[in-house]
Protein backbone atom coordinates (compact mmCIF):
# COMPACT_ATOMS: atom_id res chain seq x y z
CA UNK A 1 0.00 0.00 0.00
CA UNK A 2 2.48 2.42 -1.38
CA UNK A 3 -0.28 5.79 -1.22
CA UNK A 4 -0.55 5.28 2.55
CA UNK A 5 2.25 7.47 3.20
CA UNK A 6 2.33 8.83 6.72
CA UNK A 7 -0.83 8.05 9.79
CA UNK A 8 -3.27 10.64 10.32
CA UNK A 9 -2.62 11.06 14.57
CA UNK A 10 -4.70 14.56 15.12
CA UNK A 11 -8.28 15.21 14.61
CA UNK A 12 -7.61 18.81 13.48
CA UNK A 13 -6.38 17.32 10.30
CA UNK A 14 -8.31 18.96 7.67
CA UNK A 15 -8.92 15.95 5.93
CA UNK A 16 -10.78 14.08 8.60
CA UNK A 17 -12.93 17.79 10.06
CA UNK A 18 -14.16 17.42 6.37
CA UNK A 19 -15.30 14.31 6.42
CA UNK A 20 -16.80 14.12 10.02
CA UNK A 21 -18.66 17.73 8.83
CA UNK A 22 -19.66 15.43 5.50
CA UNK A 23 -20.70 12.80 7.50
CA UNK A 24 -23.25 15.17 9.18
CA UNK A 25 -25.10 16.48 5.99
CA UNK A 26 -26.37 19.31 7.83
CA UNK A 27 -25.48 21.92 4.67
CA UNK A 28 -27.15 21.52 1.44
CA UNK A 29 -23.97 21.38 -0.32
CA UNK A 30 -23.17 17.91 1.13
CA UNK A 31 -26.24 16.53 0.18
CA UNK A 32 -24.11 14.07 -2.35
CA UNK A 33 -21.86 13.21 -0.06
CA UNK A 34 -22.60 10.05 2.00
CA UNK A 35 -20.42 8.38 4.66
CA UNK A 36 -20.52 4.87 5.02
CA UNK A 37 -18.71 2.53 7.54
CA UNK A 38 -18.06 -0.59 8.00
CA UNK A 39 -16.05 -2.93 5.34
CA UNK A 40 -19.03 -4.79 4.12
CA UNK A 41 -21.33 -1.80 3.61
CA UNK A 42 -18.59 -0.09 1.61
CA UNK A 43 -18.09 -3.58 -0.24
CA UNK A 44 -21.66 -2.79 -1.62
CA UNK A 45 -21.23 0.58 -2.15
CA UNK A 46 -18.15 -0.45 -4.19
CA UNK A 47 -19.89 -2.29 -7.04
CA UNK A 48 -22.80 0.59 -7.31
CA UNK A 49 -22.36 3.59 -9.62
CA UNK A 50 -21.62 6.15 -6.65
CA UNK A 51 -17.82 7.31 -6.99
CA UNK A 52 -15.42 6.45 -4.44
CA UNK A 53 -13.59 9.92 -2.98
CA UNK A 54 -11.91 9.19 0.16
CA UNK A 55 -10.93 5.82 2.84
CA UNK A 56 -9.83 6.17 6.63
CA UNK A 57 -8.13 3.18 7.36
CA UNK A 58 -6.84 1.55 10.79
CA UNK A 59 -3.61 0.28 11.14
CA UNK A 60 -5.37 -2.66 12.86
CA UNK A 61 -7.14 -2.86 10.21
CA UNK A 62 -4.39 -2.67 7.54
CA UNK A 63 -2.88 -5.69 9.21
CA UNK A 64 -5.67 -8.56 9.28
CA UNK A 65 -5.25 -10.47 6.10
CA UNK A 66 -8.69 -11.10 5.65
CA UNK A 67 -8.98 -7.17 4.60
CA UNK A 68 -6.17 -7.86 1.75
CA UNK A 69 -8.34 -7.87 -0.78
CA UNK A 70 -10.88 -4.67 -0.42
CA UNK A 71 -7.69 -2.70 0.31
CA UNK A 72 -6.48 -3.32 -2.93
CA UNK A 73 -10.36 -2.73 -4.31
CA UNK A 74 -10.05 0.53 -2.71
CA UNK A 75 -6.51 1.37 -4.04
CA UNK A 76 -7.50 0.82 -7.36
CA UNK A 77 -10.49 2.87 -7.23
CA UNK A 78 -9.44 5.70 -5.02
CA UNK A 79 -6.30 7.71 -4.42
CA UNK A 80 -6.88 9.35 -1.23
CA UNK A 81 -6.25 6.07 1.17
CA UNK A 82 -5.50 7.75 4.57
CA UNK A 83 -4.04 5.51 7.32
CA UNK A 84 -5.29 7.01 10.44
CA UNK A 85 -4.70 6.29 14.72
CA UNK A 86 -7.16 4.55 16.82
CA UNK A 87 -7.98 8.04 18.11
CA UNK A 88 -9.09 9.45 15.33
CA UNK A 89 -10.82 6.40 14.09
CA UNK A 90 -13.17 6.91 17.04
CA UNK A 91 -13.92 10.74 16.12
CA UNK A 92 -15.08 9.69 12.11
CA UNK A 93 -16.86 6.65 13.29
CA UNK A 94 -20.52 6.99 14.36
CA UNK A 95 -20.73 3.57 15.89
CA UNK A 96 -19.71 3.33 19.54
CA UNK A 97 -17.18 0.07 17.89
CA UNK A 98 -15.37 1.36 15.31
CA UNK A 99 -14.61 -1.67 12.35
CA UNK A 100 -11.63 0.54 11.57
CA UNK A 101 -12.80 1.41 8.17
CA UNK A 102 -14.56 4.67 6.97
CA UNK A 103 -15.30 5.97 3.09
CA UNK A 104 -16.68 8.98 1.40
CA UNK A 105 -18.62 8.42 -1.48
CA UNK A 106 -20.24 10.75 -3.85
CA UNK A 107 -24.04 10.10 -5.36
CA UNK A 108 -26.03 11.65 -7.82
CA UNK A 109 -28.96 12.95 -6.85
CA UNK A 110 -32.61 11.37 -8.46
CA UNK A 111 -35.57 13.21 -9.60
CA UNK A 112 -38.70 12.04 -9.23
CA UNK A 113 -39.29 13.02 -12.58
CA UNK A 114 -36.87 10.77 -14.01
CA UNK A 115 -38.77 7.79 -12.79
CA UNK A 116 -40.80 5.83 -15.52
CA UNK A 117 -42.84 3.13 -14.26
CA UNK A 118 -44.38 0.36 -16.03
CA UNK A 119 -46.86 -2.49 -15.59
CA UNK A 120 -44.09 -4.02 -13.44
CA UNK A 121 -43.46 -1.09 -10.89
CA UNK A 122 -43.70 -1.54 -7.43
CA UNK A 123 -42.95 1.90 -5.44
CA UNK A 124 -42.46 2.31 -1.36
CA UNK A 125 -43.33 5.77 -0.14
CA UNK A 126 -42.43 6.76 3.24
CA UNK A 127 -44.26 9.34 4.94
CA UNK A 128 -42.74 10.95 8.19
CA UNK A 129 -40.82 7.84 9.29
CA UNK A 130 -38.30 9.53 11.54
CA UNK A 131 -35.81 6.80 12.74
CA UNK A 132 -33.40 6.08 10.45
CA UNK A 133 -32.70 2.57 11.49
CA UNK A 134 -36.22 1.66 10.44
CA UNK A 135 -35.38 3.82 6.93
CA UNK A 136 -32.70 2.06 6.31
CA UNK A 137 -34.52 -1.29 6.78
CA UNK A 138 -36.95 -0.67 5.03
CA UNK A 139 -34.68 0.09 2.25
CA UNK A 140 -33.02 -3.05 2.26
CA UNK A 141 -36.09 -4.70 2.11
CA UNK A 142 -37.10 -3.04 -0.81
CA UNK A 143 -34.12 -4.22 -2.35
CA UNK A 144 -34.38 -7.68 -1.40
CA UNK A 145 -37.53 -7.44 -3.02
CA UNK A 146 -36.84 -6.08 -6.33
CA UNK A 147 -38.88 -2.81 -5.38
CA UNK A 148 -38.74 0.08 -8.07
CA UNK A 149 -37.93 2.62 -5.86
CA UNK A 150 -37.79 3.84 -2.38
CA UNK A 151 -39.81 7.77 -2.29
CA UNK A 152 -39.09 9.66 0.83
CA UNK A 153 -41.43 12.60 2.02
CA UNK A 154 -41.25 15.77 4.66
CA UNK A 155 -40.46 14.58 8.38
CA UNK A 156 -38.41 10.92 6.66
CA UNK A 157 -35.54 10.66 8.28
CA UNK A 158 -32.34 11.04 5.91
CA UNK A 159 -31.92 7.46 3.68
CA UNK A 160 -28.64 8.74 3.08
CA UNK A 161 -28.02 9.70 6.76
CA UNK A 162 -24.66 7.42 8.15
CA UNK A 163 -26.82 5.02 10.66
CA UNK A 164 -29.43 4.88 7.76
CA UNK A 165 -27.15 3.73 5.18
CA UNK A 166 -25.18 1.04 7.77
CA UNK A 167 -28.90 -0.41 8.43
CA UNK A 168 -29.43 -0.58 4.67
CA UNK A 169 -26.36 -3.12 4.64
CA UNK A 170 -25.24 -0.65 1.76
CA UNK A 171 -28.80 -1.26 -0.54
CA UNK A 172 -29.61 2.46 -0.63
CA UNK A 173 -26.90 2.52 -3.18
CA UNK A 174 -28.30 -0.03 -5.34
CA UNK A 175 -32.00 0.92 -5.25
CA UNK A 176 -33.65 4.63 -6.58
CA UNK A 177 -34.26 6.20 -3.41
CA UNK A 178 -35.88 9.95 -4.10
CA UNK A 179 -36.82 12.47 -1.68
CA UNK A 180 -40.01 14.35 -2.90
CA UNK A 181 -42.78 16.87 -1.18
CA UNK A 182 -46.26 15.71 -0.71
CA UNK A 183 -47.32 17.79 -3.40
CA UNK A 184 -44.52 16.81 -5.93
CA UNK A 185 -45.38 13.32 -5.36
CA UNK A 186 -49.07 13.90 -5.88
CA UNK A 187 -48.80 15.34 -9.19
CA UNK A 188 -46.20 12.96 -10.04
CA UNK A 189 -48.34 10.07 -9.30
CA UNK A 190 -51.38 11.39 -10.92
CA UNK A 191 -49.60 11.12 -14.35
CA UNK A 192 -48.51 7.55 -13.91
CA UNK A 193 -50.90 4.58 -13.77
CA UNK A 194 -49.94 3.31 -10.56
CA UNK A 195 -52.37 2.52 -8.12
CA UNK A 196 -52.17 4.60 -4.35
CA UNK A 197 -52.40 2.48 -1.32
CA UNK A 198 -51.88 3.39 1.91
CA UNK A 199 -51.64 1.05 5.25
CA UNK A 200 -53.63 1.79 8.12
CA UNK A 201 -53.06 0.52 11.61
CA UNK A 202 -57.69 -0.11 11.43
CA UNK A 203 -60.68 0.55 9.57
CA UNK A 204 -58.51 -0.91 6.47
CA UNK A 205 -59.18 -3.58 3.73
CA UNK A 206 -57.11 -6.85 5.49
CA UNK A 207 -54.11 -7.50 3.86
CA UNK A 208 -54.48 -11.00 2.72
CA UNK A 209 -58.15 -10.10 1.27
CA UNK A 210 -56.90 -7.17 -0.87
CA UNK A 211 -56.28 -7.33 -4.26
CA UNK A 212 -52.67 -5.49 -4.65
CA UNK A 213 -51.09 -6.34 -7.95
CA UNK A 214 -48.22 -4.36 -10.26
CA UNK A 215 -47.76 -1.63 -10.64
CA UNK A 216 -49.12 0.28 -7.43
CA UNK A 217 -47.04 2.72 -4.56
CA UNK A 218 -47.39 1.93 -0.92
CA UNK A 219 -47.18 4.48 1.38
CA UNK A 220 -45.66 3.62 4.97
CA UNK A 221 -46.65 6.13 7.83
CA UNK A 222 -44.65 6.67 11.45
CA UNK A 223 -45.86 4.22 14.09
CA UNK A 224 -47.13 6.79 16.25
CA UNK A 225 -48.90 9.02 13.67
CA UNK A 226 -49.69 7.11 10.08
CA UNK A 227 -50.02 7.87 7.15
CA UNK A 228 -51.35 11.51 6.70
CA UNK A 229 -54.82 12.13 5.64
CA UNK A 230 -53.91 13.89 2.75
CA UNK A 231 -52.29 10.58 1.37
CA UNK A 232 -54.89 8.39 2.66
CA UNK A 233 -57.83 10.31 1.05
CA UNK A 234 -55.92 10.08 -2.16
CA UNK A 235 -55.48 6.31 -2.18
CA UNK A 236 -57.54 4.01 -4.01
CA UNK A 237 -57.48 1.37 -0.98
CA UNK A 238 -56.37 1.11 2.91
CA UNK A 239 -54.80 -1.79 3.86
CA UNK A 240 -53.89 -2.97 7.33
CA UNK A 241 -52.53 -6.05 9.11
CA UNK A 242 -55.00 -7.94 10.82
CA UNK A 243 -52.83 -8.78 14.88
CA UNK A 244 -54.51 -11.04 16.87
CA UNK A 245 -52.68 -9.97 20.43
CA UNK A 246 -52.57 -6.64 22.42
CA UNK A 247 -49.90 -4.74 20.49
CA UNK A 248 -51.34 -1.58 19.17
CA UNK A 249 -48.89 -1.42 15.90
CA UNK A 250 -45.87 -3.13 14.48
CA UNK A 251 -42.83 -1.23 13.72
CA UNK A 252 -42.64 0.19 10.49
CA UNK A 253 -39.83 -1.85 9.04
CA UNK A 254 -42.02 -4.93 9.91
CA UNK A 255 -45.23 -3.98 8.67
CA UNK A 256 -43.09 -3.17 5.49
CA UNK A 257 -42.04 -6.64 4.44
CA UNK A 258 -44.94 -8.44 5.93
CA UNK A 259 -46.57 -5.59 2.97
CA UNK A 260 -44.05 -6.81 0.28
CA UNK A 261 -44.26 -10.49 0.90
CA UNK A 262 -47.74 -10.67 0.69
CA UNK A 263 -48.22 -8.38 -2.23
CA UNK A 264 -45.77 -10.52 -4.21
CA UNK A 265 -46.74 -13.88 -2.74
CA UNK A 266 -50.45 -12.90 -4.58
CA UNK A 267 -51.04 -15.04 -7.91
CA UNK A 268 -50.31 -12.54 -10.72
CA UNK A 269 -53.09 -11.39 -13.09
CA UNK A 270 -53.28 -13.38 -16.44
């Protein structure tokens, strides 16, 4: 590793105050940054189309074997490989246990214009879901499940947010994820064939007795609130998942692939 010249030892180096403030995305001009940690969420991140900028690596790190080969991955695609102390490790990670590897990537960001669904599309919409551990689930559930696209509106946590990407096991780079307002994704949707459903936590068509086929968008509302009315009143059907003990909901994440398996586990119109 013939770039890793010297080891980052102070957390004033400029280098690493730009990446924690990157890491952050509080300014709008970092919004195509993303930070992701961890080797096998940047091993996934590696194979997407989002460019490669800049790797904190531990010495620790540098030294297990078993890390040979995405070193020289990340050598090839990257010059700026910075070998960095324990110390400073701990101020870029935002994991209590550092895995003594950090990246910068940069994205592009997706218009909700620029999607084109067909007969085939299936669309998640997430409406105010605040917790970006249950964002990025939800997003790697989507993947798993060959979903079109991922929409996030107002009050969504960040999909692109450090802990949201890490829970995404690195799927937010492989999957359309586009933030949108309510009223941007209204007018959006009323010009594409798809049908609107929203779940409901009562009062809703059952899940397993609802007819959800291609292409349709499901909108996911926070635990505590729901889906807004707005969204609901626009939806051609409320669905809900019928719980036989005393919980009052299911967390979001859950509901949304006990949603996807069902709607896919459905015989398919001939």
């Amino acid at each position: 590793m013939e770039r890793l010249k010297y080891i980052i030892t102070s957390v004033q180096n400029e280098k690493v105050k730009d990446a924690v403030v990157k890491r952050q995305r509080k300014a709008p001009e970092y919004k195509n940054s993303v930070f992701v940690e961890g080797k096998r969420v940047i091993e996934t991140a590696l194979i997407s189309n989002a460019v490669l900028q800049r790797v904190f690596i531990t010495s620790e790190f540098l030294r297990n074997t078993a890390n040979r080969q995405i070193i020289e991955n990340l050598s090839q695609k990257c010059t700026e490989l910075y070998e960095v102390s324990a110390h400073v490790m701990d101020k870029l990670s935002d994991t209590e246990s550092p895995q003594g590897i950090v990246a910068l990537f940069k994205i592009s960001e997706s218009c909700l214009l620029n999607l084109k669904p067909d007969t085939k599309s299936v669309y998640l919409v997430l409406d105010g879901i605040s917790e970006p551990g249950n964002v990025g689930t939800i997003v790697r559930t989507a993947e798993a499940f060959g979903v079109s696209g991922v929409i996030t509106l107002p009050g969504t946590a960040d999909p692109f947010s450090a802990k949201a990407v890490r829970a995404s096991a690195g799927c937010v780079f492989n999957i359309a994820v586009i933030k949108a307002t309510v009223d941007e994704f209204l007018k959006w949707i009323n010009h594409t064939k798809l049908k609107l459903i929203s779940t409901v936590v009562s009062g809703g068509v059952p899940l397993y007795e609802a007819t959800v086929r291609p292409p349709f968008a499901l909108v996911l509302g926070q635990e505590s609130e729901g889906v807004s009315r707005v969204l609901v009143n626009e939806s051609s059907v409320q669905v809900m998942i019928p719980m036989r003990g005393k919980a009052e909901s299911l967390n979001v994440s859950v509901s949304a692939a006990i949603c996807l398996y069902e709607m896919f586990r459905q015989p398919k119109a001939n």
